[in-house]
N, C-alpha and C. Protein backbone atom coordinates (compact mmCIF):
# COMPACT_ATOMS: atom_id res chain seq x y z
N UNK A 1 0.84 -1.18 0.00
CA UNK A 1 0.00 0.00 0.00
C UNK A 1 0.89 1.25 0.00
N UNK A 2 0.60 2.41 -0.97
CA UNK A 2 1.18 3.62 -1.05
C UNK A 2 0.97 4.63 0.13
N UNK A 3 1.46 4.95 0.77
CA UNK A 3 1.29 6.05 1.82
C UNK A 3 0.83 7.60 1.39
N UNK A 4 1.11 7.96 -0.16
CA UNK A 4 1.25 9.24 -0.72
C UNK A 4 0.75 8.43 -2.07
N UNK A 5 -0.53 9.51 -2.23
CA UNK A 5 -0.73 9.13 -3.76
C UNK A 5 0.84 9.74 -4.87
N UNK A 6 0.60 10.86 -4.47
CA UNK A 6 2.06 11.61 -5.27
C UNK A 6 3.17 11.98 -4.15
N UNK A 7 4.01 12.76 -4.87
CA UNK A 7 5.05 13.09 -3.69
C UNK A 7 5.92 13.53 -4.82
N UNK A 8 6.18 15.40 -4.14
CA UNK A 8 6.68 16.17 -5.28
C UNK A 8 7.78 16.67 -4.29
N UNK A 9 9.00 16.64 -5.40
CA UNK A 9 10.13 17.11 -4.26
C UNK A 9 10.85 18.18 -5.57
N UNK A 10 10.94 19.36 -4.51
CA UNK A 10 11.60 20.54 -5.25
C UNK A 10 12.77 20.90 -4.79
N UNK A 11 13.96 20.82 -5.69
CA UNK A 11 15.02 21.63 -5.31
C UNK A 11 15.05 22.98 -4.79
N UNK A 12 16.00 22.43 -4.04
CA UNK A 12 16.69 23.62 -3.17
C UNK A 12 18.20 23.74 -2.73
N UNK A 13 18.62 23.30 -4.21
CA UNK A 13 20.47 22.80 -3.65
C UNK A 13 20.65 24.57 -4.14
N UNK A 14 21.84 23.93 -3.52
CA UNK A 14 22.84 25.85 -3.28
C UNK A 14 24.17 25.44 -3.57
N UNK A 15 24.77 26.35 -4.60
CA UNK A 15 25.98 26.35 -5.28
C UNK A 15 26.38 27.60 -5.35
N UNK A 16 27.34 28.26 -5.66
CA UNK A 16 28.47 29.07 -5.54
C UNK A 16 27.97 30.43 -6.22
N UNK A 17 27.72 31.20 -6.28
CA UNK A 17 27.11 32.01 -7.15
C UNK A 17 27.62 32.32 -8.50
N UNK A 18 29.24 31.82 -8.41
CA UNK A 18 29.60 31.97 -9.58
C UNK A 18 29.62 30.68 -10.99
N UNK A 19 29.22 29.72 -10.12
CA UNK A 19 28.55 28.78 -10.95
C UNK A 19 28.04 28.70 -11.92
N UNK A 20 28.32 28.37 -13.11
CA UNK A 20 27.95 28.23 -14.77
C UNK A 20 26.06 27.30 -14.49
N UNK A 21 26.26 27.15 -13.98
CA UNK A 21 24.57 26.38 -14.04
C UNK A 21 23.72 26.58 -12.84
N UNK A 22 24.33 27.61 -11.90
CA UNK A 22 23.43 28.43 -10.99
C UNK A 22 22.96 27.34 -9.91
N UNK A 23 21.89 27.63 -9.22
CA UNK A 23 21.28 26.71 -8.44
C UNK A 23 19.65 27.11 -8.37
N UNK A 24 19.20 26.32 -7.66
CA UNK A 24 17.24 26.07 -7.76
C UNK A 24 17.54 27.12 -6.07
N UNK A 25 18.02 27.51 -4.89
CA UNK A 25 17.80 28.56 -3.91
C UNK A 25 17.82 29.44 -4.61
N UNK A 26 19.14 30.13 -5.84
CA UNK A 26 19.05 31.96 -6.05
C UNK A 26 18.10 32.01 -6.69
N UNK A 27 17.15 31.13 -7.51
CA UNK A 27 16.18 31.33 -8.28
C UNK A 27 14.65 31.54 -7.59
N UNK A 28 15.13 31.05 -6.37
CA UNK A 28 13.80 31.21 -5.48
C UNK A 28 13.04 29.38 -5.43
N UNK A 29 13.95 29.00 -5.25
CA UNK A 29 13.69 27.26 -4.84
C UNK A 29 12.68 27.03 -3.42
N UNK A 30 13.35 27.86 -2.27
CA UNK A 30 12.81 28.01 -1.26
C UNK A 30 11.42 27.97 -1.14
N UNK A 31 11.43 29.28 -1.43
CA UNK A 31 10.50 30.51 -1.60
C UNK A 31 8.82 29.44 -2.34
N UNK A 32 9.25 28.94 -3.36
CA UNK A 32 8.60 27.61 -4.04
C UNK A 32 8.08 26.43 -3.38
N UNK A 33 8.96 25.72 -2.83
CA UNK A 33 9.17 24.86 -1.65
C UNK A 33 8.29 24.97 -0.67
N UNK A 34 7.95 26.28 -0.43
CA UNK A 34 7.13 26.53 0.77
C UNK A 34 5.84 26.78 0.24
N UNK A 35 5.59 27.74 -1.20
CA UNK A 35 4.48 28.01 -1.35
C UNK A 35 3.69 26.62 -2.03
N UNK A 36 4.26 25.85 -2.39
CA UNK A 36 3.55 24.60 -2.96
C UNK A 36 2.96 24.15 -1.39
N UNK A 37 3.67 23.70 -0.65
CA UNK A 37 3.41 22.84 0.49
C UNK A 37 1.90 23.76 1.26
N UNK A 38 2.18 24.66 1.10
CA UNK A 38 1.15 25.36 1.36
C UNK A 38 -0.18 25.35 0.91
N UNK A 39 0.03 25.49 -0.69
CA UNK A 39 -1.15 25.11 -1.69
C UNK A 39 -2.03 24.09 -1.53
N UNK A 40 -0.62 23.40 -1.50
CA UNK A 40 -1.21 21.59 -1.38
C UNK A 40 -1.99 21.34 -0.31
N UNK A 41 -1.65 21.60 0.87
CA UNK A 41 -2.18 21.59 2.43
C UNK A 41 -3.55 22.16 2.06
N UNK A 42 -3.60 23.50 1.64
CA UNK A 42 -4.93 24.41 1.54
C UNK A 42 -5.89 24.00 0.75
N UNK A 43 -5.60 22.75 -0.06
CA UNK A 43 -6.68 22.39 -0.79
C UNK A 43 -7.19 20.96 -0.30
N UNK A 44 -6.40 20.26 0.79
CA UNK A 44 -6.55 19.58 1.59
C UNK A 44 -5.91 18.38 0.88
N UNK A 45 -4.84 18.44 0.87
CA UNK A 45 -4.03 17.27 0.32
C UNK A 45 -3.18 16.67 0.95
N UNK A 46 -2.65 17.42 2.48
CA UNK A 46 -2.28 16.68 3.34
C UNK A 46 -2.31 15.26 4.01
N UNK A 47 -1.20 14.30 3.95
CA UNK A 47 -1.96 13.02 3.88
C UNK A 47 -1.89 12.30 2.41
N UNK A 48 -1.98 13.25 1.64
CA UNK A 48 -2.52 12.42 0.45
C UNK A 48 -1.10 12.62 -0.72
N UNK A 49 -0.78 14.23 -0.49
CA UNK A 49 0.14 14.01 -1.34
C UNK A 49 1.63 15.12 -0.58
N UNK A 50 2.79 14.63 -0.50
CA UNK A 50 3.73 14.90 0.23
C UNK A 50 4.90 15.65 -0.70
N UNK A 51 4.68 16.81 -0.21
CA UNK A 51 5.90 17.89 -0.67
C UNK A 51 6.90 17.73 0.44
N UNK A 52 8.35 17.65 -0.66
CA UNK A 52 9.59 17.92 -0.12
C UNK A 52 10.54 18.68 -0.92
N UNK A 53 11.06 19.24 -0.13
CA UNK A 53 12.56 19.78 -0.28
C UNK A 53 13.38 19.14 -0.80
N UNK A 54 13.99 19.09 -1.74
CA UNK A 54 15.20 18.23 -2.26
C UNK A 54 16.43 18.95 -2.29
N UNK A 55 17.10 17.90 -2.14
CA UNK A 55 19.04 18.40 -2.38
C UNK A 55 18.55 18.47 -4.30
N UNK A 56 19.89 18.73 -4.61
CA UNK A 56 20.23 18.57 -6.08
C UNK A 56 19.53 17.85 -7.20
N UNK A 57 18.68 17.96 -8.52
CA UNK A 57 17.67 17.59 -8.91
C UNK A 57 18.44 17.19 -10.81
N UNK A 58 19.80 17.97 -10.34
CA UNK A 58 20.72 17.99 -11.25
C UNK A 58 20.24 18.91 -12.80
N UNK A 59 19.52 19.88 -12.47
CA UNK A 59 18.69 20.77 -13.51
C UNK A 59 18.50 21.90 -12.70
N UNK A 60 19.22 22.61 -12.42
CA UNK A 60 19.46 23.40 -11.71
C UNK A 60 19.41 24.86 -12.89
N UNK A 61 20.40 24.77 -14.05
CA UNK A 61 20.10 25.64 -15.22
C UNK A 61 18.47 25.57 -15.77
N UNK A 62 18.03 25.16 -15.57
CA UNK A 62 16.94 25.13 -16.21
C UNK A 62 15.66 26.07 -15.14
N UNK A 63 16.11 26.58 -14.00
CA UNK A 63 15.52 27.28 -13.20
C UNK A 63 15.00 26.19 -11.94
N UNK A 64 13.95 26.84 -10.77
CA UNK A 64 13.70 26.12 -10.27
C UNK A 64 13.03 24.76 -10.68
N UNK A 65 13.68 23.31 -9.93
CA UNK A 65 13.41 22.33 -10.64
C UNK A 65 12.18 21.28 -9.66
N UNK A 66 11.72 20.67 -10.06
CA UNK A 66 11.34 19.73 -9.31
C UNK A 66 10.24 18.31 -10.07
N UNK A 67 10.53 17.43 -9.43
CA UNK A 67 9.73 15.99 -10.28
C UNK A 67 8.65 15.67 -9.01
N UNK A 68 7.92 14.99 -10.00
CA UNK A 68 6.49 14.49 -9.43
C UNK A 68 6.29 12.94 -9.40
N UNK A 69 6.25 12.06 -8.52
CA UNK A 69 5.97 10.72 -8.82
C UNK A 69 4.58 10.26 -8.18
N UNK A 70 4.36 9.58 -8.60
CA UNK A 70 5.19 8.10 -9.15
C UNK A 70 4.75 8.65 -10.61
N UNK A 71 4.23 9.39 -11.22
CA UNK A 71 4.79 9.51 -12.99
C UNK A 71 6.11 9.96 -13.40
N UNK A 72 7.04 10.40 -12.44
CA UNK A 72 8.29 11.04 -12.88
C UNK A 72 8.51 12.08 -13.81
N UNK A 73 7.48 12.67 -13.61
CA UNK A 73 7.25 13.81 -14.46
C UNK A 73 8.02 15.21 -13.48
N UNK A 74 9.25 15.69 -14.66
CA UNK A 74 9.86 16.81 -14.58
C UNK A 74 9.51 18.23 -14.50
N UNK A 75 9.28 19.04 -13.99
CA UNK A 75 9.46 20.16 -14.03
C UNK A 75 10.31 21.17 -13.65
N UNK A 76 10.11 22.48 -14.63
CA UNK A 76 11.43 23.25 -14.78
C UNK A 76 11.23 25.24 -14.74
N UNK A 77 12.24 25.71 -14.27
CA UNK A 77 11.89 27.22 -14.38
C UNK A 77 10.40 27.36 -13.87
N UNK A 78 10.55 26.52 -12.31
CA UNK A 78 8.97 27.44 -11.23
C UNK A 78 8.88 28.32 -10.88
N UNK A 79 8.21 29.14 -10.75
CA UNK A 79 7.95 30.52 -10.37
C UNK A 79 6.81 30.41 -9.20
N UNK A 80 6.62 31.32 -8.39
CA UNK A 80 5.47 30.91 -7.41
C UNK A 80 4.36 31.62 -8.16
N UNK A 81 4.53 31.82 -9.60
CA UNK A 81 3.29 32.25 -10.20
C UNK A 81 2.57 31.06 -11.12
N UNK A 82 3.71 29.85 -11.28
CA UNK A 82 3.23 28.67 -11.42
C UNK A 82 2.67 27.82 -10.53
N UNK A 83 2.99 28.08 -8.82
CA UNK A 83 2.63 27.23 -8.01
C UNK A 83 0.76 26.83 -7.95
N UNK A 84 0.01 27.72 -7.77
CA UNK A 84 -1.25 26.91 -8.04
C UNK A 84 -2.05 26.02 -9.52
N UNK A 85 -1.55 26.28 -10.19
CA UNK A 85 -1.24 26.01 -11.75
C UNK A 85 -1.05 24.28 -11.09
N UNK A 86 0.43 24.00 -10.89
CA UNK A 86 0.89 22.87 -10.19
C UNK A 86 0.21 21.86 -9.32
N UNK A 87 -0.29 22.54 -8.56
CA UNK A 87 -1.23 22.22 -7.60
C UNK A 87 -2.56 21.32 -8.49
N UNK A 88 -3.21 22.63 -9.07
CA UNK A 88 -4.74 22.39 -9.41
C UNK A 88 -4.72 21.88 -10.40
N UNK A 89 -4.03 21.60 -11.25
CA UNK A 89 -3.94 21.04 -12.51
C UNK A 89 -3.22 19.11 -12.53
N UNK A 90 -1.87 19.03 -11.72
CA UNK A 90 -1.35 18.01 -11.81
C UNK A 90 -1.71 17.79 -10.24
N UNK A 91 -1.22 17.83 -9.20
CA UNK A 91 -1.63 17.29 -7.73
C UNK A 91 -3.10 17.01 -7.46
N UNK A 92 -3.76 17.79 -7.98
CA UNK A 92 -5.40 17.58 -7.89
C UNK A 92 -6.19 16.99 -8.74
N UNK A 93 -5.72 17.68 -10.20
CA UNK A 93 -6.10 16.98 -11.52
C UNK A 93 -5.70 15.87 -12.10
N UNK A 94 -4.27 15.28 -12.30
CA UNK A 94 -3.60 14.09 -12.11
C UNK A 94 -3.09 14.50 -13.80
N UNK A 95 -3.15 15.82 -13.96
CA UNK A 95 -2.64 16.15 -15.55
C UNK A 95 -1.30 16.80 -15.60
N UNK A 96 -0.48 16.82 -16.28
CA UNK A 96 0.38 17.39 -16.30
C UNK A 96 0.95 19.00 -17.33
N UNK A 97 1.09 19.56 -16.25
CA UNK A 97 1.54 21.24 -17.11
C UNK A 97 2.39 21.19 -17.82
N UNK A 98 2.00 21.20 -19.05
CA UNK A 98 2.80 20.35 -20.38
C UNK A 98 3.78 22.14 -20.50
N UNK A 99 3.86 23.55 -20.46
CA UNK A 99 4.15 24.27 -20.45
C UNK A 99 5.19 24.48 -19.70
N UNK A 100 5.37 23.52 -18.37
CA UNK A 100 6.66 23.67 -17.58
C UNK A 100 7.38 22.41 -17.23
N UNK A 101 7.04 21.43 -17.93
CA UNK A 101 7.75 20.00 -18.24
C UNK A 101 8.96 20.29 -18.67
N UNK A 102 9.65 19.28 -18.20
CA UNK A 102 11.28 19.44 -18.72
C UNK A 102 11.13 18.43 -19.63
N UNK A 103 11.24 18.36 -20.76
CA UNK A 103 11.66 17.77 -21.53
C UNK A 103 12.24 15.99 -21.04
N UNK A 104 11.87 14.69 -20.98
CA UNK A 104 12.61 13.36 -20.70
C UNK A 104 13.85 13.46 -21.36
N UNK A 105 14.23 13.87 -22.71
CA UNK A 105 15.29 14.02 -23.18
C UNK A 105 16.85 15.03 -22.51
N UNK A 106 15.72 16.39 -21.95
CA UNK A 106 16.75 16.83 -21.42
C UNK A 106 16.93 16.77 -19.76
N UNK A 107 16.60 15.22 -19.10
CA UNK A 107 16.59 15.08 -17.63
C UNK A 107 17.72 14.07 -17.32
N UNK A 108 18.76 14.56 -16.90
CA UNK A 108 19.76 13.29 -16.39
C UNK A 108 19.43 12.10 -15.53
N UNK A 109 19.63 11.10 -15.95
CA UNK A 109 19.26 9.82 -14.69
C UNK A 109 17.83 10.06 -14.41
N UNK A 110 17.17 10.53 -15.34
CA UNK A 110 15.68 10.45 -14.82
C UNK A 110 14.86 8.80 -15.54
């Protein structure tokens, strides 16, 4: 038995600022991190579907990052103006925001 229908974990690794591929904190990883968990909670998904914080997601250039399972579906460059989007569409809806998908081709070890 699954404990979490889904379970979305968003980067929040932190690298050097002078870093060629940046990190998911200066982009506002955090900031994300929190407002999803929030969303999610407020629509009463607590229990059902489990936001985390992640180390390194290894897509870090690509803006804030984060994957969704058990479909393993990528996402890329979050904004907290995407966060209910996220929420109401894929966590609630079970669809995916084809607009902020990372590409399978361009996801390492995914």
């Amino acid at each position: 038995m699954t404990r979490f229908a889904r379970h979305i974990f968003i980067c929040i690794n932190e690298r050097a600022e002078d870093h060629p591929r940046g990190c998911c904190t200066s982009k506002g990883g955090k900031e994300v991190a929190q407002a999803l968990k929030l969303a999610a909670y407020g629509r009463g998904l607590k229990g059902v579907v489990r936001v985390n914080k992640s180390g390194c997601l290894d897509s870090c250039e690509f803006g804030v990052s984060a994957v969704v399972y058990p479909e393993a579906v990528w996402y890329r460059g979050i904004t907290l103006a995407d966060v209910d989007e996220i929420v109401d569409v894929h966590l609630v809806g079970g669809e995916v925001v084809e607009r902020l998908r990372l590409p399978p081709s361009e996801t390492r070890g995914a």
